[in-house]
C-alpha atoms as a PDB file:
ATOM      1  CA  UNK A   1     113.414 -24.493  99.091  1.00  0.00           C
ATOM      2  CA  UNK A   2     110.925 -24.711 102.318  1.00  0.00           C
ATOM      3  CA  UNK A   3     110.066 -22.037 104.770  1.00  0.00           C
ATOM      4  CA  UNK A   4     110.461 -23.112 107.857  1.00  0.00           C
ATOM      5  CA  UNK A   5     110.095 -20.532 109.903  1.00  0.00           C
ATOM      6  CA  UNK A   6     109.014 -17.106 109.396  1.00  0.00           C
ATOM      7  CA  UNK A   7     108.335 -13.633 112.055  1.00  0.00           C
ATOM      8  CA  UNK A   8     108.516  -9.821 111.711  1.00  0.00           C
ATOM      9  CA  UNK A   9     111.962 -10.441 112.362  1.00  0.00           C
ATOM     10  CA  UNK A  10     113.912 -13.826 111.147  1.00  0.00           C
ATOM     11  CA  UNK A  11     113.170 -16.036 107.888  1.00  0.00           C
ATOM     12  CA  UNK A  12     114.335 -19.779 107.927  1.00  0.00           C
ATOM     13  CA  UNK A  13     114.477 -21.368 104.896  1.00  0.00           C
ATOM     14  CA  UNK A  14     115.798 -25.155 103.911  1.00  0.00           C
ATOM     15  CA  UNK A  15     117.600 -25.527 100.432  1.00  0.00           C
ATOM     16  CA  UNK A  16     117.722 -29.082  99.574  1.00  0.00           C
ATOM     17  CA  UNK A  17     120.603 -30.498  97.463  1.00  0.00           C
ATOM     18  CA  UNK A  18     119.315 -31.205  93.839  1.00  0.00           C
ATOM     19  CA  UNK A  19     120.403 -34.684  91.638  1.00  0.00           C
ATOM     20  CA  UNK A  20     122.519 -33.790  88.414  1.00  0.00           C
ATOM     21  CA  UNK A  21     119.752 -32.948  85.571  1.00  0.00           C
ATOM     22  CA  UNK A  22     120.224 -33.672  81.814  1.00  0.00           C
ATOM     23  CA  UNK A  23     123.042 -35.157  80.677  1.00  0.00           C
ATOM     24  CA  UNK A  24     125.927 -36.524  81.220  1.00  0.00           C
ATOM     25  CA  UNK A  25     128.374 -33.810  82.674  1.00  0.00           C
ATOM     26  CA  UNK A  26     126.184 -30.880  82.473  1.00  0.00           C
ATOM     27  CA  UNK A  27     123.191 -30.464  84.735  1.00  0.00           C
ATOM     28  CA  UNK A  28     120.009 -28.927  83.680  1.00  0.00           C
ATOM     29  CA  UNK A  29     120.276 -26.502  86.219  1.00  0.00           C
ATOM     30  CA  UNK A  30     121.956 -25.249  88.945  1.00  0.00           C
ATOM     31  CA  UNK A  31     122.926 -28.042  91.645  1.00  0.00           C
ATOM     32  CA  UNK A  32     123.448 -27.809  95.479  1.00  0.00           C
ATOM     33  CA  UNK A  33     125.948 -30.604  96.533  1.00  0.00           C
ATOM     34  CA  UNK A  34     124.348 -30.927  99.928  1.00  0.00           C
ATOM     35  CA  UNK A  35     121.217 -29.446 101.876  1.00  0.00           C
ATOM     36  CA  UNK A  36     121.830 -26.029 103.404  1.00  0.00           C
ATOM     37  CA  UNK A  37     120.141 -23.660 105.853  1.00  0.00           C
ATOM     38  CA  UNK A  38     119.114 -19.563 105.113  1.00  0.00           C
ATOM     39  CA  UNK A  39     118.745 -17.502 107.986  1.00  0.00           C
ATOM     40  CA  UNK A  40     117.875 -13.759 107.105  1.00  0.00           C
ATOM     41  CA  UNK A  41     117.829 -11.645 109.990  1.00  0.00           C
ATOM     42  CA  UNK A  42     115.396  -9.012 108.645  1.00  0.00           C
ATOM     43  CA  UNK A  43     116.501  -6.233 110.929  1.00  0.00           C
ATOM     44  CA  UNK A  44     120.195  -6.037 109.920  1.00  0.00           C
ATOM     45  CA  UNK A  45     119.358  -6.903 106.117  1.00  0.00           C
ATOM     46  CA  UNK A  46     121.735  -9.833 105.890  1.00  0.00           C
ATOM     47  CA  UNK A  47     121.935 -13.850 105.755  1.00  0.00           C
ATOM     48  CA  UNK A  48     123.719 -16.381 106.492  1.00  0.00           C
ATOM     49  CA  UNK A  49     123.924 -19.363 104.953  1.00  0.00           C
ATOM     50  CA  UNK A  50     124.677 -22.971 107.128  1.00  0.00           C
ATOM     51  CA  UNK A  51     126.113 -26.079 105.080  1.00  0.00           C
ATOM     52  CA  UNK A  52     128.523 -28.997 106.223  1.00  0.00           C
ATOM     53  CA  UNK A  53     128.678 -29.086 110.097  1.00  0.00           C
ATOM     54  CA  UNK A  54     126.934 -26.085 110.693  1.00  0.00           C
ATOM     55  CA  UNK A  55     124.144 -27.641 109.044  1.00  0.00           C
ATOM     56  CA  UNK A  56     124.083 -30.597 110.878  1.00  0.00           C
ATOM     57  CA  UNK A  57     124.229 -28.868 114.122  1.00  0.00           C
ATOM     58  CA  UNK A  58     121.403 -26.943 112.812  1.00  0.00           C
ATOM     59  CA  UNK A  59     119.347 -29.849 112.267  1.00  0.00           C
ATOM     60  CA  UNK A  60     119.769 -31.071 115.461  1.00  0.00           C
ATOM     61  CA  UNK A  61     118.453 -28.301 117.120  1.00  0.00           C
ATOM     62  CA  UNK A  62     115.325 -28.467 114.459  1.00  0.00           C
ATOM     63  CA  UNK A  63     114.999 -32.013 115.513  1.00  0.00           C
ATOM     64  CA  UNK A  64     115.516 -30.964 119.534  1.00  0.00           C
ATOM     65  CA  UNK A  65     112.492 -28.037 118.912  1.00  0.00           C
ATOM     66  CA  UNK A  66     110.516 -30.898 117.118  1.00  0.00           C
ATOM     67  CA  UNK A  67     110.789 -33.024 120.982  1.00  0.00           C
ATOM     68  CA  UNK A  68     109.937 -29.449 122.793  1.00  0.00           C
ATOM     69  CA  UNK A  69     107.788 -27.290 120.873  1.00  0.00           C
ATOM     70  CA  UNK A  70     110.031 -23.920 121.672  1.00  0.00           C
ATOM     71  CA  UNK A  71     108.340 -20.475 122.497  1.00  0.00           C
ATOM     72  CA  UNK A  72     109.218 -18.039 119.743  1.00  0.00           C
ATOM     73  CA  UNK A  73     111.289 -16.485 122.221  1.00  0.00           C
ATOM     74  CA  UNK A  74     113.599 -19.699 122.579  1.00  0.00           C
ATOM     75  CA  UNK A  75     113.148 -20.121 118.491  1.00  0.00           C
ATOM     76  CA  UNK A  76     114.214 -16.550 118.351  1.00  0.00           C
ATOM     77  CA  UNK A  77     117.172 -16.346 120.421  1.00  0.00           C
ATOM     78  CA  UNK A  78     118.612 -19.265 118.804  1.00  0.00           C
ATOM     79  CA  UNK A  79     118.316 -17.661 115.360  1.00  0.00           C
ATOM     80  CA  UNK A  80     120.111 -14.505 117.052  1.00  0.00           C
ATOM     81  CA  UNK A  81     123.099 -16.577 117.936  1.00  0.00           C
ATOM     82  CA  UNK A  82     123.455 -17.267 114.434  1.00  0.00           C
ATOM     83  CA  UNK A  83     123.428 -13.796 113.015  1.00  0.00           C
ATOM     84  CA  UNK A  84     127.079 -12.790 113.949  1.00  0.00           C
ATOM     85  CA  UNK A  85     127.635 -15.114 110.882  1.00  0.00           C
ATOM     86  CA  UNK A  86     125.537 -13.356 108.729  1.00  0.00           C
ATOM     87  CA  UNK A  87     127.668 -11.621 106.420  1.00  0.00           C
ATOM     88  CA  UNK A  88     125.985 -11.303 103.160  1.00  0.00           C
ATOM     89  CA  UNK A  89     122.855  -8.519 102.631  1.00  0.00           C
ATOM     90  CA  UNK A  90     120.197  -9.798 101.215  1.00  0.00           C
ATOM     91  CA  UNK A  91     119.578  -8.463  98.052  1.00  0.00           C
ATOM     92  CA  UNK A  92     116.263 -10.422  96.666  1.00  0.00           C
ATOM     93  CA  UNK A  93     113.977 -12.423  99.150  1.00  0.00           C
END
């Protein structure tokens, strides 16, 4: 997992998808089938987590920030958009 981004108010975090451990069938540990995004919106207490498309779209806009270094306010209100998905609460972080 690496921080990406981090204020008084959002967390950004990308989980990367882990090869199969020991043996044959049974991994070592847990495994992610593909990378993921975590975005914890630390004023509502809750996260969302972005796989599949929504993590590709995701990247794009990492890779679009990367071309135009954003203000925090741009950074910001992009992570906003995303917290109408955020349904889980964060329990441990």
């Amino acid at each position: 997992m690496n921080l990406l981004y981090e204020s008084e108010d959002f967390a950004v975090m990308h989980l990367l998808a882990n090869e199969a451990g020991e043996g044959e069938n049974k991994p070592a540990r847990p495994v992610l089938e593909r990378h993921g995004f975590e975005i914890v919106d630390k004023r509502s207490g809750k996260e969302v987590y972005l796989d599949g498309s929504w993590a590709e779209l995701f990247q794009q806009q990492l890779q679009a920030w990367q071309q135009h270094s954003p203000t925090q306010e741009e950074v910001e209100d992009t992570l906003e958009g995303y917290t109408g998905l955020a349904q889980q609460p964060v329990v441990v972080h």
